[in-house]
PDB file of N, CA and C in Angstrom:
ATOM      1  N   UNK A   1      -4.758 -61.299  55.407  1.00  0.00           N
ATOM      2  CA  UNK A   1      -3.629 -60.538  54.986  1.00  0.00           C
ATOM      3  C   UNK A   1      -3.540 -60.520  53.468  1.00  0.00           C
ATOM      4  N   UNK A   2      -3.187 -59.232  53.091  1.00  0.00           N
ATOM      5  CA  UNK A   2      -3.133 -59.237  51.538  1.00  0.00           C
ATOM      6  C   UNK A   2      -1.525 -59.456  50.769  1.00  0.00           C
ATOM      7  N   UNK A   3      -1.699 -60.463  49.980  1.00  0.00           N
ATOM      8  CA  UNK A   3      -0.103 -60.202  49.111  1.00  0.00           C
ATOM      9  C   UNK A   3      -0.135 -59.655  48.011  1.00  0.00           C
ATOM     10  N   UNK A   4       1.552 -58.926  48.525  1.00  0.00           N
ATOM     11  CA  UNK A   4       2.244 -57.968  47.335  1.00  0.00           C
ATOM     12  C   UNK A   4       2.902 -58.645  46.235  1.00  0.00           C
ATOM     13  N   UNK A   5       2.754 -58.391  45.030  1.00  0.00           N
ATOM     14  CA  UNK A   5       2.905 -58.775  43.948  1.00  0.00           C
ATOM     15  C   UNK A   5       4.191 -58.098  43.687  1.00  0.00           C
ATOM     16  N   UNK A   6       5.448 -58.160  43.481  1.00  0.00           N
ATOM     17  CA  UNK A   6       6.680 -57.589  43.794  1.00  0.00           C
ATOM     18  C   UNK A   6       7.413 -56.927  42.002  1.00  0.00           C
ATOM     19  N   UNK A   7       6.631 -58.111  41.674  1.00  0.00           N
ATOM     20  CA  UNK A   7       6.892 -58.020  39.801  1.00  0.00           C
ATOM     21  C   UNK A   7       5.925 -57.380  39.347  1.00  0.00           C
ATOM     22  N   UNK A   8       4.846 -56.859  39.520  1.00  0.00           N
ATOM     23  CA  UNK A   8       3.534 -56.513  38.602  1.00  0.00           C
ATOM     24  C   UNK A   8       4.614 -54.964  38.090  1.00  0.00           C
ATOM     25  N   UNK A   9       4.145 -55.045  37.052  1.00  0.00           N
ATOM     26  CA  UNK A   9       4.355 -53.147  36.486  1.00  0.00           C
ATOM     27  C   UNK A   9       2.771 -52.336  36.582  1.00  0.00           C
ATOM     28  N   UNK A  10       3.490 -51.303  36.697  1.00  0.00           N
ATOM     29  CA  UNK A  10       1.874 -50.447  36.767  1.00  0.00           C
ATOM     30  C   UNK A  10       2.098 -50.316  35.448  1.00  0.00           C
ATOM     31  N   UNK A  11       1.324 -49.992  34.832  1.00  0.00           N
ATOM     32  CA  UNK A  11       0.981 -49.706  32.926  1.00  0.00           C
ATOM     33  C   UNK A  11      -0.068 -48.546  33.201  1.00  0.00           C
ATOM     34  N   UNK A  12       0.303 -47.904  32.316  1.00  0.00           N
ATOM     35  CA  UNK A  12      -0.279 -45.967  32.032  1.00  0.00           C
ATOM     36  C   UNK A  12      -0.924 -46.106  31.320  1.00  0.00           C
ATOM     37  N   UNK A  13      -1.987 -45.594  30.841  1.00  0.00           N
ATOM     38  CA  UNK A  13      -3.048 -44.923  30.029  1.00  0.00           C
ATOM     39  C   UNK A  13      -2.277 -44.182  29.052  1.00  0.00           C
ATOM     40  N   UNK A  14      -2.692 -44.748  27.310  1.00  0.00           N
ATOM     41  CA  UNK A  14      -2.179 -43.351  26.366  1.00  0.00           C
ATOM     42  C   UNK A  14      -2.349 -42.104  26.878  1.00  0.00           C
ATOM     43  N   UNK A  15      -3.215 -42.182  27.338  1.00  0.00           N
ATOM     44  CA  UNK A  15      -4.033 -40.657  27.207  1.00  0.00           C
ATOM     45  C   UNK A  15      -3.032 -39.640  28.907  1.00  0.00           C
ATOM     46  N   UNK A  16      -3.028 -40.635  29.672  1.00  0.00           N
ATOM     47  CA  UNK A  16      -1.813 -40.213  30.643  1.00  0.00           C
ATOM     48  C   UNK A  16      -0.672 -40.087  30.511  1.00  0.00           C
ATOM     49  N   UNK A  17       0.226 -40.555  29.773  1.00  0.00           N
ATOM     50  CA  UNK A  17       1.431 -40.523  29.661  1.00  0.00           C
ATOM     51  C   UNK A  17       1.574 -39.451  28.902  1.00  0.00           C
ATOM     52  N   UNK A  18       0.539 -38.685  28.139  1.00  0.00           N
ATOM     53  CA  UNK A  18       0.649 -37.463  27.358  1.00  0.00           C
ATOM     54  C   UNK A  18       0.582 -36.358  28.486  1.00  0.00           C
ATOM     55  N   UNK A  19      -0.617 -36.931  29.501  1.00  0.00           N
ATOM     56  CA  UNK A  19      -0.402 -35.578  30.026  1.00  0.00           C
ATOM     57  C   UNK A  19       0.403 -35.043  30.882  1.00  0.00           C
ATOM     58  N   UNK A  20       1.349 -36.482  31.546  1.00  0.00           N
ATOM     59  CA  UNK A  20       2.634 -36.339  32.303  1.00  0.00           C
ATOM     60  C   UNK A  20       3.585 -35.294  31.920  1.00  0.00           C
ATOM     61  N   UNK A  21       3.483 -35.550  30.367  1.00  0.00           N
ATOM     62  CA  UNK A  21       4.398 -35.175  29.526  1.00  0.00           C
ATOM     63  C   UNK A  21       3.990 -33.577  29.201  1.00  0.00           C
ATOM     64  N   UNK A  22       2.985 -33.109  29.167  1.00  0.00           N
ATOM     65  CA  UNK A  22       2.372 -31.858  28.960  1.00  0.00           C
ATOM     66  C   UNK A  22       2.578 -31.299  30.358  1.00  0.00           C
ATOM     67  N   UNK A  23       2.670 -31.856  31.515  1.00  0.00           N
ATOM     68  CA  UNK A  23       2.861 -31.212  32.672  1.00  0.00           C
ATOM     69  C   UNK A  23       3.895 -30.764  32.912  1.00  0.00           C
ATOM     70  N   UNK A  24       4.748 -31.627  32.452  1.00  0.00           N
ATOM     71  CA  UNK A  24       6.280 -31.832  32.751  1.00  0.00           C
ATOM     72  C   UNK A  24       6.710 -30.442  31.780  1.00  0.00           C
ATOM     73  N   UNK A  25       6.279 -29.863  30.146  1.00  0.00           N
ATOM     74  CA  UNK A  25       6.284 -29.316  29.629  1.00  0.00           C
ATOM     75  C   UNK A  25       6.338 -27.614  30.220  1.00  0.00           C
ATOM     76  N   UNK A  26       4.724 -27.816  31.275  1.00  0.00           N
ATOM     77  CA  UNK A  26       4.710 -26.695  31.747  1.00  0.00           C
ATOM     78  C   UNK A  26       5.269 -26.330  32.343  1.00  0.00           C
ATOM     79  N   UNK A  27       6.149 -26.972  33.162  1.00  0.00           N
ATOM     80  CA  UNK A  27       6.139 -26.857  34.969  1.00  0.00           C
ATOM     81  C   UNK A  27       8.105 -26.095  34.219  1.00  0.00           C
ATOM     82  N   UNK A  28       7.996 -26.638  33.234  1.00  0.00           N
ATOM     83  CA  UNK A  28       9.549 -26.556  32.301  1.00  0.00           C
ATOM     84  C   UNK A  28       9.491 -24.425  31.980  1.00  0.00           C
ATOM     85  N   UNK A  29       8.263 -24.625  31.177  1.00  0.00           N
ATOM     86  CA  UNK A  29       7.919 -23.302  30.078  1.00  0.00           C
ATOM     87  C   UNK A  29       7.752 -22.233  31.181  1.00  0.00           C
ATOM     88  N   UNK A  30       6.645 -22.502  31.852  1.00  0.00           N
ATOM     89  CA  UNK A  30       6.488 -21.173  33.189  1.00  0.00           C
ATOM     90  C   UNK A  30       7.678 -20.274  33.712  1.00  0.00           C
ATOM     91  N   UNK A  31       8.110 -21.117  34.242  1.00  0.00           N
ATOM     92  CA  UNK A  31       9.609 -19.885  34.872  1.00  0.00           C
ATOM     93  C   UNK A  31      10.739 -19.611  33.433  1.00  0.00           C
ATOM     94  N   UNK A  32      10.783 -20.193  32.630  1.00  0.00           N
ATOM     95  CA  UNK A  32      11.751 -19.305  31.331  1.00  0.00           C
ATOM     96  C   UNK A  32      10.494 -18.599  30.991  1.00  0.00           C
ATOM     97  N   UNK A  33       9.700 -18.570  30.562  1.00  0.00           N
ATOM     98  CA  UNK A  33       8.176 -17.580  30.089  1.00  0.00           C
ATOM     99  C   UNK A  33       8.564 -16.326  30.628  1.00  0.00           C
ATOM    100  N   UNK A  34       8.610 -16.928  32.101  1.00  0.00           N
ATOM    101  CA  UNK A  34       8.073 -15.473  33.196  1.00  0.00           C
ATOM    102  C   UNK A  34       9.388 -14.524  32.707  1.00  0.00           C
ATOM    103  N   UNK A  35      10.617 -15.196  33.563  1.00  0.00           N
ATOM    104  CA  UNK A  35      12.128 -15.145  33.032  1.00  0.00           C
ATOM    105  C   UNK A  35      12.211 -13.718  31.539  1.00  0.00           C
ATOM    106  N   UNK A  36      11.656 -15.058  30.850  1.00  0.00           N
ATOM    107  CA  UNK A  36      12.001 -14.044  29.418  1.00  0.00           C
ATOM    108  C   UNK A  36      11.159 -12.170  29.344  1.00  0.00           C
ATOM    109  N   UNK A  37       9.669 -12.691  30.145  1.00  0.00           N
ATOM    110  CA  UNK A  37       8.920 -11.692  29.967  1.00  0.00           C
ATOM    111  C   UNK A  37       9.421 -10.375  30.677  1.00  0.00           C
ATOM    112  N   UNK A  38       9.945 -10.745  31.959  1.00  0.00           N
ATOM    113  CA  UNK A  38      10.643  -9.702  32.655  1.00  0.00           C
ATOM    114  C   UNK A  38      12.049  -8.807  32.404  1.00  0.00           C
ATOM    115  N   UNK A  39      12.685  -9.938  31.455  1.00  0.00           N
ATOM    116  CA  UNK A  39      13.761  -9.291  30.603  1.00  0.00           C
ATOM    117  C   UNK A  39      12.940  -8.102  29.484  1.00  0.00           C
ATOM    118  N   UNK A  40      12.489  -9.019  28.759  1.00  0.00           N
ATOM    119  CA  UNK A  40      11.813  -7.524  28.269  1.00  0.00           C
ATOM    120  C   UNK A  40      11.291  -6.147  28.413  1.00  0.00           C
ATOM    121  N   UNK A  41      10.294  -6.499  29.859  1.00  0.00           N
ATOM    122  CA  UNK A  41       9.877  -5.580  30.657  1.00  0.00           C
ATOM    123  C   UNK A  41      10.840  -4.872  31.091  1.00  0.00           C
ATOM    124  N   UNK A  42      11.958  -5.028  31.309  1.00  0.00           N
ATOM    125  CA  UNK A  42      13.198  -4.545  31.788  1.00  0.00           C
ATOM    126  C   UNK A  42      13.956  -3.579  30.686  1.00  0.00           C
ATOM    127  N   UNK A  43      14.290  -4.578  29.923  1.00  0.00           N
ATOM    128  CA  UNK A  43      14.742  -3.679  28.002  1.00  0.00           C
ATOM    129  C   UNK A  43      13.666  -2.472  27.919  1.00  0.00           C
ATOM    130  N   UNK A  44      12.565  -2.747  28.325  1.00  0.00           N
ATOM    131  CA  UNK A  44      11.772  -1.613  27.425  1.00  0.00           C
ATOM    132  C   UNK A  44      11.707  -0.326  28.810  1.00  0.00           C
ATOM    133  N   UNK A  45      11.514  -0.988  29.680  1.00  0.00           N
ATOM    134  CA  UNK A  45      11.829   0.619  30.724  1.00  0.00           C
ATOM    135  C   UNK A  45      13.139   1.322  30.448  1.00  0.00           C
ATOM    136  N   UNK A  46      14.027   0.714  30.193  1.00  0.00           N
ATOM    137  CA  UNK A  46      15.067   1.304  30.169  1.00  0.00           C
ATOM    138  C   UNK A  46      15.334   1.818  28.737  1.00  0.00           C
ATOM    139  N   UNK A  47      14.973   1.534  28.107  1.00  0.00           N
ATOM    140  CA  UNK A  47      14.374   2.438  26.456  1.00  0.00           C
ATOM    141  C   UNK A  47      13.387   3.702  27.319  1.00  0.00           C
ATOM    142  N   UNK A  48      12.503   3.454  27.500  1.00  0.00           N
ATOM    143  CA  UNK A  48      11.491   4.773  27.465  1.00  0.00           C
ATOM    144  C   UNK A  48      12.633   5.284  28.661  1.00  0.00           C
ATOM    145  N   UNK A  49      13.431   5.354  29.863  1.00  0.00           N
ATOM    146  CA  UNK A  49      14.006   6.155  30.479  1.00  0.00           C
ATOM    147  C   UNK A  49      14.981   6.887  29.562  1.00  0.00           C
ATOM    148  N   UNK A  50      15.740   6.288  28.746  1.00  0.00           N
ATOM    149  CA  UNK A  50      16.767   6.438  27.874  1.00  0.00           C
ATOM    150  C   UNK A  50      15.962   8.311  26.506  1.00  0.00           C
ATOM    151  N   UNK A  51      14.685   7.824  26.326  1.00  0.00           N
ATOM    152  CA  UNK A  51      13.802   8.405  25.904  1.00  0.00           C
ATOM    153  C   UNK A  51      13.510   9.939  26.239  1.00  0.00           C
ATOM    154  N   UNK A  52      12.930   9.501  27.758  1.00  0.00           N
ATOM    155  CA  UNK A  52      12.818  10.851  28.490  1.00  0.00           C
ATOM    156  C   UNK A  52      13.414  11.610  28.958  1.00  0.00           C
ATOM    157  N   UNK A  53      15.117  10.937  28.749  1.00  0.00           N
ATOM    158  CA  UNK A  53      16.263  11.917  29.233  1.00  0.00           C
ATOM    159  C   UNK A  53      16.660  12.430  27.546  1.00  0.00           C
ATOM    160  N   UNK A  54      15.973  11.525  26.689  1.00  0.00           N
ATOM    161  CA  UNK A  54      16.385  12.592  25.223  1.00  0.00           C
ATOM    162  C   UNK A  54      15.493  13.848  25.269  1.00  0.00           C
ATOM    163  N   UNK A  55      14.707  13.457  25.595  1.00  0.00           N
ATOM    164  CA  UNK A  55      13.251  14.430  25.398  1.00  0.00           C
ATOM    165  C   UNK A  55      13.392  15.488  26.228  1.00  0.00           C
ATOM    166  N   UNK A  56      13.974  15.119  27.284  1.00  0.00           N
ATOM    167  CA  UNK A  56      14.710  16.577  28.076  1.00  0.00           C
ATOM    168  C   UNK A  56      15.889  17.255  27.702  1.00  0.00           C
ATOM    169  N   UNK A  57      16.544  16.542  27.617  1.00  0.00           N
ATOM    170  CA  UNK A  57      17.640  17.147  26.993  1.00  0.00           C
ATOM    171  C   UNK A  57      17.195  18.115  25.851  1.00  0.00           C
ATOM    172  N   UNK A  58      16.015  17.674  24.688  1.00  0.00           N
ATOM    173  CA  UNK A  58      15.595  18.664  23.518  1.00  0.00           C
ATOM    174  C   UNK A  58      15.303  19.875  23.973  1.00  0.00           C
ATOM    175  N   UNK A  59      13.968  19.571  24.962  1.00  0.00           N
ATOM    176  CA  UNK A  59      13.636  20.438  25.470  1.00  0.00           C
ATOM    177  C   UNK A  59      13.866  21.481  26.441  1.00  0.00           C
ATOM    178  N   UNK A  60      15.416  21.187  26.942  1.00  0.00           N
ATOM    179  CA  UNK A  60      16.346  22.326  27.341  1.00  0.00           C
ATOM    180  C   UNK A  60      17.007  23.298  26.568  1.00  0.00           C
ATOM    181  N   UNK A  61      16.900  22.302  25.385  1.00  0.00           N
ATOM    182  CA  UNK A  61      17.975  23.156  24.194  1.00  0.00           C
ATOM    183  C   UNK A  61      17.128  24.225  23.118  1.00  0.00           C
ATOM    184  N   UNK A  62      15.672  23.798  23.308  1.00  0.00           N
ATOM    185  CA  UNK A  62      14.506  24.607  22.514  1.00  0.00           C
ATOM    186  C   UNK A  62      14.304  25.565  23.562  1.00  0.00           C
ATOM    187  N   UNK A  63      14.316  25.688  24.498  1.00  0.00           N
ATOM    188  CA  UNK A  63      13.779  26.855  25.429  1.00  0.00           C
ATOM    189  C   UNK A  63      15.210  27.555  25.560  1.00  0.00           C
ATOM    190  N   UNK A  64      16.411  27.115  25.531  1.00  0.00           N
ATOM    191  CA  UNK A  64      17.349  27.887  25.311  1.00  0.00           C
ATOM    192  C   UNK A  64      17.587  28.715  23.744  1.00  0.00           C
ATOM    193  N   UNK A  65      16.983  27.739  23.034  1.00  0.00           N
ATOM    194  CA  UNK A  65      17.528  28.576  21.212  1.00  0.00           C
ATOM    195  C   UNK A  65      15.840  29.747  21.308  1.00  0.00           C
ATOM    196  N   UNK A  66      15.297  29.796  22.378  1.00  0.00           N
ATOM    197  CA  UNK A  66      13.734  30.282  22.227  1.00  0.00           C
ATOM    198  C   UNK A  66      14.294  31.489  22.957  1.00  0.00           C
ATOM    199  N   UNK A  67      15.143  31.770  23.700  1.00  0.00           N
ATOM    200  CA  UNK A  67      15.488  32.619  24.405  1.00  0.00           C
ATOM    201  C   UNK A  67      16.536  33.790  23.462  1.00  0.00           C
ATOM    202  N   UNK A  68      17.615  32.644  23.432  1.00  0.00           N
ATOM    203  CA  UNK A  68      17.927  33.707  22.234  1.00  0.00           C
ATOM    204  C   UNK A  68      17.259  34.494  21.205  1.00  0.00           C
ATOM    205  N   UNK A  69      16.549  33.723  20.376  1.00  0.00           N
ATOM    206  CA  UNK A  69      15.448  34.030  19.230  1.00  0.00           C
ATOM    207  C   UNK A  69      15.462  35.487  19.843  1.00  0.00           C
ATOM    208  N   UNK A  70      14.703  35.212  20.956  1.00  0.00           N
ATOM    209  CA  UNK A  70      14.006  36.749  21.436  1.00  0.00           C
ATOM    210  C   UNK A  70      14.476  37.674  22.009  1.00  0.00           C
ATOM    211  N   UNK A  71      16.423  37.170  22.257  1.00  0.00           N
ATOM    212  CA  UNK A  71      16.832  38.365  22.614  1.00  0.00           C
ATOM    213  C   UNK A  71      17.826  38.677  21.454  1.00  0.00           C
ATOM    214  N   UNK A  72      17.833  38.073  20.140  1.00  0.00           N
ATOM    215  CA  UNK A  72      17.912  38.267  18.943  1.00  0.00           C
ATOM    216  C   UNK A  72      17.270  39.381  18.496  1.00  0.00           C
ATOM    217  N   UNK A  73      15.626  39.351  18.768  1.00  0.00           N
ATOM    218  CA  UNK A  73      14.190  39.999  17.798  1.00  0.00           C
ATOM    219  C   UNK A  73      14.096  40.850  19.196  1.00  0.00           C
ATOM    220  N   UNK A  74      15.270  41.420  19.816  1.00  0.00           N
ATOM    221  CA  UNK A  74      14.383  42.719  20.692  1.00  0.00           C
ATOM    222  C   UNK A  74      14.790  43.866  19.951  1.00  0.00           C
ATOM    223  N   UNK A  75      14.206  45.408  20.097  1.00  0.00           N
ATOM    224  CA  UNK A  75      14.267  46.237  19.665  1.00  0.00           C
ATOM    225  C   UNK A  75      15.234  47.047  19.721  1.00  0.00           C
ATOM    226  N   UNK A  76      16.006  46.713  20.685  1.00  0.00           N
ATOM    227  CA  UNK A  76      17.933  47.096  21.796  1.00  0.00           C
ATOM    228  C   UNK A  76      18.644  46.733  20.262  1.00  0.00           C
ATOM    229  N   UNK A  77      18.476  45.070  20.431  1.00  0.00           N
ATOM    230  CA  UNK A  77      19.759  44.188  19.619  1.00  0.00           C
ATOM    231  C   UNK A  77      19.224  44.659  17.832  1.00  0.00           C
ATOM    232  N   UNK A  78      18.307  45.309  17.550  1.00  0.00           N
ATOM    233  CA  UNK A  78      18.020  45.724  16.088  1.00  0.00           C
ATOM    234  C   UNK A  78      18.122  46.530  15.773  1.00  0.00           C
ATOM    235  N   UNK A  79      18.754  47.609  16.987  1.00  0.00           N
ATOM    236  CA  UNK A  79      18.825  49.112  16.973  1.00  0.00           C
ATOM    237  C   UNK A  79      20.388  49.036  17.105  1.00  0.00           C
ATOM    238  N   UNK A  80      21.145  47.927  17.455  1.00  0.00           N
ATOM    239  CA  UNK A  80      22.463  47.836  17.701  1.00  0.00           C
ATOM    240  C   UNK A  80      22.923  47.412  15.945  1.00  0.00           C
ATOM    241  N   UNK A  81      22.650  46.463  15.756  1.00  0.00           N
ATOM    242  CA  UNK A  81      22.545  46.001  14.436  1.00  0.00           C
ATOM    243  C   UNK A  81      22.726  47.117  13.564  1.00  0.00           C
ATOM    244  N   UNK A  82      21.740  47.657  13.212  1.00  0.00           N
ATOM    245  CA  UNK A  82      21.290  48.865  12.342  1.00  0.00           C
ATOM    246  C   UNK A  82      22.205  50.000  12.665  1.00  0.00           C
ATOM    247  N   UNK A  83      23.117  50.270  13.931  1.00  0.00           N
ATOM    248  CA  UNK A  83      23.783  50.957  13.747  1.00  0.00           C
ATOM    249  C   UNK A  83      24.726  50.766  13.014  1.00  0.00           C
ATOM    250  N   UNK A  84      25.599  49.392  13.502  1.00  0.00           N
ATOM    251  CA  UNK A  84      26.666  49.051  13.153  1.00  0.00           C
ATOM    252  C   UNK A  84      27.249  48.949  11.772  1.00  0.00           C
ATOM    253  N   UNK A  85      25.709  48.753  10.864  1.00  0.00           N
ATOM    254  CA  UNK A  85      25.775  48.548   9.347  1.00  0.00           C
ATOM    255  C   UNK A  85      25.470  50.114   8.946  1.00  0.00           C
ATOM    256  N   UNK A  86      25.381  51.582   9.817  1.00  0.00           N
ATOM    257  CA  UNK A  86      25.271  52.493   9.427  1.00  0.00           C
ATOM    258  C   UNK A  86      23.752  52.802   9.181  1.00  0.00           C
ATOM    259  N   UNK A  87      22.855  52.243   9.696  1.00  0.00           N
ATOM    260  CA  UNK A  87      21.625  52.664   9.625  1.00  0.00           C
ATOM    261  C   UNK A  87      20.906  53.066  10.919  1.00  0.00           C
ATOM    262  N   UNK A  88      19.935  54.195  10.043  1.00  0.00           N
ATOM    263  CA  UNK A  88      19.304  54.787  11.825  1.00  0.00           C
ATOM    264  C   UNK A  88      18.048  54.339  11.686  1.00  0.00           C
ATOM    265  N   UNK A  89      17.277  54.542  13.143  1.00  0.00           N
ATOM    266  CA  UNK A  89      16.279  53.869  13.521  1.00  0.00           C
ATOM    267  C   UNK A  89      15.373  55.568  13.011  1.00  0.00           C
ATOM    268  N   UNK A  90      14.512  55.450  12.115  1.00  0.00           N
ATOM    269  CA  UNK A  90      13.106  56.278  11.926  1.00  0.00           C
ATOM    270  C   UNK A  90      11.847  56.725  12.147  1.00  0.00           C
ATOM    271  N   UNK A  91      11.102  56.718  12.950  1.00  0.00           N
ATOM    272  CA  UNK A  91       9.988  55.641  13.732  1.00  0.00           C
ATOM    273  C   UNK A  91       8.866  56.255  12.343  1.00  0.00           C
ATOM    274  N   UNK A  92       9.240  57.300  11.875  1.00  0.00           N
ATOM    275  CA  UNK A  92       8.062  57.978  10.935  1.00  0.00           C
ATOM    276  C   UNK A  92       8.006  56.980   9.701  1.00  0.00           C
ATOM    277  N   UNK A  93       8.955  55.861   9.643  1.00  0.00           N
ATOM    278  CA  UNK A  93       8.898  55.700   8.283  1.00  0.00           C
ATOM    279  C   UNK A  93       8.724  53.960   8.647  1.00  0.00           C
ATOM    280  N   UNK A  94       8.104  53.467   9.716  1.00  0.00           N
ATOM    281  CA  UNK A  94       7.559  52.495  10.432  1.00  0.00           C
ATOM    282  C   UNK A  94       5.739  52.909   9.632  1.00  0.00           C
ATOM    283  N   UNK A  95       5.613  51.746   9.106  1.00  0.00           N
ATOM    284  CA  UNK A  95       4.243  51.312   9.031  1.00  0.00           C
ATOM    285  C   UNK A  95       3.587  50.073   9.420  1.00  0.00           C
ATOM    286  N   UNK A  96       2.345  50.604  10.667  1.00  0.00           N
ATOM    287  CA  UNK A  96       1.641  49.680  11.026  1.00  0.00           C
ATOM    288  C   UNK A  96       0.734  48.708   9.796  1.00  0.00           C
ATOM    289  N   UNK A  97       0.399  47.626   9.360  1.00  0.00           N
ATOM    290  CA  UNK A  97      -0.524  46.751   8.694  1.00  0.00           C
ATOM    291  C   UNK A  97      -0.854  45.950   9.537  1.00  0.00           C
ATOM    292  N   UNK A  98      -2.384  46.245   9.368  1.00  0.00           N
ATOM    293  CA  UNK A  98      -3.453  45.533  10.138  1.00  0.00           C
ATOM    294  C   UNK A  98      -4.539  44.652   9.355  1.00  0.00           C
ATOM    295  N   UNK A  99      -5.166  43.467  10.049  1.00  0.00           N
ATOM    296  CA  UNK A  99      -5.820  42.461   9.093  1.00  0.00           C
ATOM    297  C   UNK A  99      -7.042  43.057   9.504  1.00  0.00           C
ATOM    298  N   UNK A 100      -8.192  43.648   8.948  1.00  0.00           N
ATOM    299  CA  UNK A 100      -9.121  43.944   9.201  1.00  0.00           C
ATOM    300  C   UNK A 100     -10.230  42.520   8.718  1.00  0.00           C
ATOM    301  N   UNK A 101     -11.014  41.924   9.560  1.00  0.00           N
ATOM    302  CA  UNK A 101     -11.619  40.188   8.769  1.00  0.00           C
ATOM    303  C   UNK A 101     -12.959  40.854   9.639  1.00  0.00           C
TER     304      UNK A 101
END
């Protein structure tokens, strides 16, 4: 039969008690790491969504000022114009210029 020694201490290795301590470190860092990384991941989708509802929004308002433009520059609304300020439409006194390259 073997006897138990009731008083002995176990005694650690320098070199172990560091790495207890480096474990203990990780096992700490991993889930706030992850934690933090997913907050971010989170902040930044919701930036680029925030983004693409600007970017639509522009681009409703450019295809709307694009519409006008051109029903600004039709030949109706320049012939309306030109009346109103007392001027008539000529077509003889219209000159074509052409880029000849």
């Amino acid at each position: 039969m073997r006897k138990v020694n009731k008083g002995k201490k176990i005694t650690m290795v320098k070199g172990e008690k560091v790495l207890y301590i480096l474990l203990f470190l990780l096992v700490i860092a991993v889930p706030i790491s992850n934690v933090f990384t997913k907050a971010m991941l989170s902040e930044s989708n919701i930036q680029v969504e925030q983004l693409k509802n600007k970017i639509n929004r522009q681009t409703n308002l450019n295809e709307s000022l694009g519409m006008q433009i051109n029903e600004l520059a039709s030949l109706d609304k320049i012939q309306e114009v030109a009346k109103e300020v007392g001027l008539t439409y000529n077509n003889d006194n219209i000159k074509v210029i052409t880029n000849n390259r």
